[in-house]
Protein backbone atom coordinates (compact mmCIF):
# COMPACT_ATOMS: atom_id res chain seq x y z
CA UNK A 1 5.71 -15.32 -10.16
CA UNK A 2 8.93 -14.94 -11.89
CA UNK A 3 10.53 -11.65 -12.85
CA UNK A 4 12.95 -10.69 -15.05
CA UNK A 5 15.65 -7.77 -14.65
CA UNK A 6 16.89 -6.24 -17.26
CA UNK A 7 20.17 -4.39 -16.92
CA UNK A 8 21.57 -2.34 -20.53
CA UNK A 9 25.50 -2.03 -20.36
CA UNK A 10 27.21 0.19 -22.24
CA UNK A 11 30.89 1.94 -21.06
CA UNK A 12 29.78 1.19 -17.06
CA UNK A 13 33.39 -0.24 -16.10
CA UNK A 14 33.09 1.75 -12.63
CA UNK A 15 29.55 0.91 -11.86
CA UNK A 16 28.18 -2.33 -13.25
CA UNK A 17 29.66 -4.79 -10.06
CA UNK A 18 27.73 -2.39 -7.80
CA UNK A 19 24.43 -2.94 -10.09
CA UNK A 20 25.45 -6.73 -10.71
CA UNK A 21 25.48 -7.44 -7.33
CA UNK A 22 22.27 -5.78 -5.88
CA UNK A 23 20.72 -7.78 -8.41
CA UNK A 24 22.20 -11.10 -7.38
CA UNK A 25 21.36 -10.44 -3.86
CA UNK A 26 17.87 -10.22 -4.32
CA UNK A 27 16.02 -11.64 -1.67
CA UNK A 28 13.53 -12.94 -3.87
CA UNK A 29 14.80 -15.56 -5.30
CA UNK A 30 12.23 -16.40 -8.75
CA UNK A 31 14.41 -14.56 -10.77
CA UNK A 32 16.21 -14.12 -14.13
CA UNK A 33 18.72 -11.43 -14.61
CA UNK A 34 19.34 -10.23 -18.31
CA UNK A 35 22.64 -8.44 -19.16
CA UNK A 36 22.21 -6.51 -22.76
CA UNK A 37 25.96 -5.75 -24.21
CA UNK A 38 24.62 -2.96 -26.04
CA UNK A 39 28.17 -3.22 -28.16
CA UNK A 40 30.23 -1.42 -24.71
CA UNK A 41 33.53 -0.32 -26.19
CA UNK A 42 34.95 -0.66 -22.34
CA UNK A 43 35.62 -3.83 -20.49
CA UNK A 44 32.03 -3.34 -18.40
CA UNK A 45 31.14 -7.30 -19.59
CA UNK A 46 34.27 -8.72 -18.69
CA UNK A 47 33.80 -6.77 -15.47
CA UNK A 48 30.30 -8.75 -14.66
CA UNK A 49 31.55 -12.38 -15.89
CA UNK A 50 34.75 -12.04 -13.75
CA UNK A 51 32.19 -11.18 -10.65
CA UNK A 52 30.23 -13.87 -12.03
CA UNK A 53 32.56 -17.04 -12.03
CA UNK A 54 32.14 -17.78 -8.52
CA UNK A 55 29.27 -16.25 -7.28
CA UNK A 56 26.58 -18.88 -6.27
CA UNK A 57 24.05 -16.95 -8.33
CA UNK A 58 25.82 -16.82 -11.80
CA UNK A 59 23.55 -19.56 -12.96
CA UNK A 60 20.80 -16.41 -12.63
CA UNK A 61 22.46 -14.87 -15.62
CA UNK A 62 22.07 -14.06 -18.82
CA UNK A 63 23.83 -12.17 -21.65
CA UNK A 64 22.43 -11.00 -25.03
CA UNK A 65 24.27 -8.72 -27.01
CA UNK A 66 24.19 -6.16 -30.70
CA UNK A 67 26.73 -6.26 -32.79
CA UNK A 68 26.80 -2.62 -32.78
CA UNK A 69 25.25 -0.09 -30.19
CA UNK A 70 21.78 0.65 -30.65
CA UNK A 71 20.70 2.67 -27.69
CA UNK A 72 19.31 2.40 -24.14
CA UNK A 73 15.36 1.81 -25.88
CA UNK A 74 17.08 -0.80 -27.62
CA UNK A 75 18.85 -2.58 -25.45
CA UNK A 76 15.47 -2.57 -23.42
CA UNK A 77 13.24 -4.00 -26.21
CA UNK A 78 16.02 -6.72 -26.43
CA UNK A 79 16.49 -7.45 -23.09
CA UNK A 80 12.07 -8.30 -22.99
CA UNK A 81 12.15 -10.40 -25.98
CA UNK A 82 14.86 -12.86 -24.61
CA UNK A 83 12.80 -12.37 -20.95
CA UNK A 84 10.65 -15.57 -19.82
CA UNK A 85 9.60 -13.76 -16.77
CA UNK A 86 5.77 -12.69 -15.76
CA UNK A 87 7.10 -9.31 -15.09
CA UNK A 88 9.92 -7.00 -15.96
CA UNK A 89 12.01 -5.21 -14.41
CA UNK A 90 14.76 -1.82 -15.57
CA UNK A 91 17.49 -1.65 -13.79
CA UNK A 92 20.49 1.19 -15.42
CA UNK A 93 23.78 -0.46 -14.94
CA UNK A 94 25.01 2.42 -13.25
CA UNK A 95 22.41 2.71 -10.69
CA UNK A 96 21.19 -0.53 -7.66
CA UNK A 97 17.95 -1.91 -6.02
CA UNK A 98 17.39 -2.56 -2.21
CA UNK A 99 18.33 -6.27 -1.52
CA UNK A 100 14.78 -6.50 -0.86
CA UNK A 101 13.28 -4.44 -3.94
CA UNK A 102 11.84 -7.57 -6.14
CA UNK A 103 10.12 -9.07 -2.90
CA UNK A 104 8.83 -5.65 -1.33
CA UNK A 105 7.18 -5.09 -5.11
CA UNK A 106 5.85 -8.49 -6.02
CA UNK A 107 4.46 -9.20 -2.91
CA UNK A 108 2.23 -6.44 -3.08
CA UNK A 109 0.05 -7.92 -5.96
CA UNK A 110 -1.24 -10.01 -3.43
CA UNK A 111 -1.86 -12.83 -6.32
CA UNK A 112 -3.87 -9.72 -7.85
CA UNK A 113 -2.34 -9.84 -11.70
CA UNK A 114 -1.00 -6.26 -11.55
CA UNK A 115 -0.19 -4.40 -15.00
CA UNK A 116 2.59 -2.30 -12.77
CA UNK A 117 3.92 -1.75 -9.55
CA UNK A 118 5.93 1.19 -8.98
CA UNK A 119 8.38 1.88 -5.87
CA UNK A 120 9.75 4.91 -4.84
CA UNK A 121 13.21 5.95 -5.50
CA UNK A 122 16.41 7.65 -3.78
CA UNK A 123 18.22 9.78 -5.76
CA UNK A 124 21.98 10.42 -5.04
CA UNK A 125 23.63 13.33 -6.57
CA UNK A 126 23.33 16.72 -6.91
CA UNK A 127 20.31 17.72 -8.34
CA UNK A 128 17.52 15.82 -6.01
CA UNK A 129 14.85 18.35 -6.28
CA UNK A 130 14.77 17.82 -10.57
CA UNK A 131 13.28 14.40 -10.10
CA UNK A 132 10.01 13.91 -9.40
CA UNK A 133 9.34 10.81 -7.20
CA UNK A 134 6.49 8.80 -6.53
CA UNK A 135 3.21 11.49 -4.95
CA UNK A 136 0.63 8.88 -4.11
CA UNK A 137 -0.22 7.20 -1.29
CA UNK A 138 0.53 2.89 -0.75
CA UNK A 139 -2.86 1.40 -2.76
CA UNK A 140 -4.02 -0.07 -5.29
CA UNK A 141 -5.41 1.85 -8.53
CA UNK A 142 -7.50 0.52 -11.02
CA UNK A 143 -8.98 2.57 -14.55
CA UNK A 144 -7.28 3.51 -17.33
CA UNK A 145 -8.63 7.14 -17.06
CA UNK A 146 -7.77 7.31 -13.32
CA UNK A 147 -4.66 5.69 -14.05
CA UNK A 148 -3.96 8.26 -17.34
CA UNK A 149 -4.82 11.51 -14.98
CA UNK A 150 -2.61 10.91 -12.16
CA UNK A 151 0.39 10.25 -14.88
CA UNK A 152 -0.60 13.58 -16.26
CA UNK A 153 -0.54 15.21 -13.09
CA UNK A 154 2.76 14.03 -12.34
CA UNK A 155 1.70 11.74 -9.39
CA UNK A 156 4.24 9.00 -10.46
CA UNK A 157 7.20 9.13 -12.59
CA UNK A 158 7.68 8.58 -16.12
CA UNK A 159 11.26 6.91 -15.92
CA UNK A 160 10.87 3.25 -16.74
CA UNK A 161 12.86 1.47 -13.74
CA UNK A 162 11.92 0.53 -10.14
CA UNK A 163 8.28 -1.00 -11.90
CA UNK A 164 6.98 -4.11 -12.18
CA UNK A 165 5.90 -4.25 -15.75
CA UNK A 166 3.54 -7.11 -16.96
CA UNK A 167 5.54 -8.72 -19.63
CA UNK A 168 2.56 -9.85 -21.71
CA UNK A 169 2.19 -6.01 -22.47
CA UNK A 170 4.98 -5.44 -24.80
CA UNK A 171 3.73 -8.22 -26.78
CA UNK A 172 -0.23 -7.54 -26.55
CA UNK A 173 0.09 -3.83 -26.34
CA UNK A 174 2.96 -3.08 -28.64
CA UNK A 175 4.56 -1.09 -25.84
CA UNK A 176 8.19 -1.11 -27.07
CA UNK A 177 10.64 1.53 -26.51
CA UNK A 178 11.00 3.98 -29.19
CA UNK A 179 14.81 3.18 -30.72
CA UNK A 180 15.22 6.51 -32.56
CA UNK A 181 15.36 8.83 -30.08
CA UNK A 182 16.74 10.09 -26.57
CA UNK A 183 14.27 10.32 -23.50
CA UNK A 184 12.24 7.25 -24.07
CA UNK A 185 10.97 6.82 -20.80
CA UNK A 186 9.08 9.85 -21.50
CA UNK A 187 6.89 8.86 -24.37
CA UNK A 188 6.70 5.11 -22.92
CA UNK A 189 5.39 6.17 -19.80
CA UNK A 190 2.69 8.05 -21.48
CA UNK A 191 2.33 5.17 -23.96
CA UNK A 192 1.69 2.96 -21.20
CA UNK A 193 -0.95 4.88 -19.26
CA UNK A 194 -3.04 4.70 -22.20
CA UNK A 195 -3.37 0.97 -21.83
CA UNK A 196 -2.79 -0.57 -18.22
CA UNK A 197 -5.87 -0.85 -16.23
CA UNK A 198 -4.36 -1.58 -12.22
CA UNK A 199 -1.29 0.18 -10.88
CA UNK A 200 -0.05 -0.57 -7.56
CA UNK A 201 2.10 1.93 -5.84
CA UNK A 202 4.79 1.17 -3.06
CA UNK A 203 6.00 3.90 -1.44
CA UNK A 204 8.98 2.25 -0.05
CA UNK A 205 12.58 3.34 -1.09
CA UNK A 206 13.56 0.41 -3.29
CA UNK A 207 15.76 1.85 -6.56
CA UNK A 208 19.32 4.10 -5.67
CA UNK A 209 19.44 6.43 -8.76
CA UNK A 210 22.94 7.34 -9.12
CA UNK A 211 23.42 10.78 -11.07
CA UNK A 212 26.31 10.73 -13.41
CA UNK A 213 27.64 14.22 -14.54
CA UNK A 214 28.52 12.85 -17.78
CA UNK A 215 24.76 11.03 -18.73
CA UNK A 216 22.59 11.45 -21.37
CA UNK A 217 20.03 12.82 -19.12
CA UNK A 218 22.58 16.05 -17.85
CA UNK A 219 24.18 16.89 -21.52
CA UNK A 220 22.20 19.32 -23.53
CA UNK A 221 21.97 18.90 -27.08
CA UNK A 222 20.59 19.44 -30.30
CA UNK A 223 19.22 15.22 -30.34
CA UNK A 224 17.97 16.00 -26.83
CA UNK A 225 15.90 18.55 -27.77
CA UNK A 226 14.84 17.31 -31.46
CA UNK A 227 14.19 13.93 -28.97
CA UNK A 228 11.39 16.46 -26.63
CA UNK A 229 9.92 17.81 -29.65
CA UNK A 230 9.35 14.93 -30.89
CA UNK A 231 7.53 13.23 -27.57
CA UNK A 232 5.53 16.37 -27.09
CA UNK A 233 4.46 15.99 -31.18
């Protein structure tokens, strides 16, 4: 099965060779890797495509881009369209996977046709105890309204990387990220455990979640909380 990872960039000059490169290194090796220039005002794509001229796995590559930035939801939805992948992958440009990650998650479908897999994650920073990471044990879960009660419950997080996502979802399920506002993964996450029907969970550390003082996630702001109100609606 063939995945695809999608990595947004936007203004990620000091990070996006770190997240580049645990992508390239996967050791699974059916891969596509998507780069979305969400219109970076910073030299973050020159960055990748001067780590990219000689590395054996450039031909892995891929590079969409807006003509003027759009947003993280965005930059997702475009990064799926131009996918050819049976699955899909997030990966923030700031953040980096296991060298293993792809091949720890896809070979636990076991040929099974998962809607998601979900790893667990290792967050670096400051603030571990704000992140909730995976709470269930390694299986396999099947039922929407099982599947819908343990997201409510907080069993397995809402944020949108480290998961396998079955691409023909987006299509068949309309399961796009909302463009208009901030803290998407929040009301795609719940969008999404209205409709999948398996979920596999992996509780091996797989995704390095890099806290950045200066992210979207740690300002507080009128959009951000207009953006809650708006999920919770």
């Amino acid at each position: 099965m063939k995945v695809s990872i999608v990595i947004p960039v936007y203004n990620v000059t000091a990070f996006i060779e770190r997240s580049l490169n645990s992508a390239l290194n996967q050791s699974y090796r059916n891969i596509e890797i998507i780069l979305v220039d969400d219109a970076s005002p910073d030299s973050s794509i020159d960055t990748a495509k001067r780590l990219l001229k000689d590395h054996p796995g450039k031909d892995l590559v891929r590079f969409v881009s807006h003509p003027v930035n759009k947003g993280l939801g965005a930059a997702r939805n475009t990064g799926v369209r131009a996918s050819s992948g049976d699955y899909v992958f997030f990966l923030d440009s700031d953040d980096e996977i296991s060298n293993d990650c792809i091949e720890i998650l896809i070979n636990f479908t076991q040929g099974s046709d998962l809607d998601l897999i979900a790893g667990e994650i290792k967050v670096i920073g400051n603030k571990r105890n704000a992140y909730p990471l995976l709470l269930l044990k390694e299986g396999i879960y099947r039922g929407n309204k099982r599947i819908l009660d343990l997201f409510l419950r907080k069993k397995w997080y809402e944020m949108a990387w480290n998961k396998l996502i079955k691409r023909t979802l987006f299509t068949e399920k309309q399961l796009w990220f909302n463009e208009k506002i901030l803290h998407e993964d929040t009301l795609w996450s719940f969008q999404m455990s209205l409709v999948i029907q398996s979920l596999g969970i992996v509780p091996k550390e797989t995704y390095f979640y890099h806290i950045q003082g200066n992210s979207i996630t740690q300002k507080k702001s009128a959009r951000n909380i207009e953006s809650f109100y708006y999920v919770i609606k």
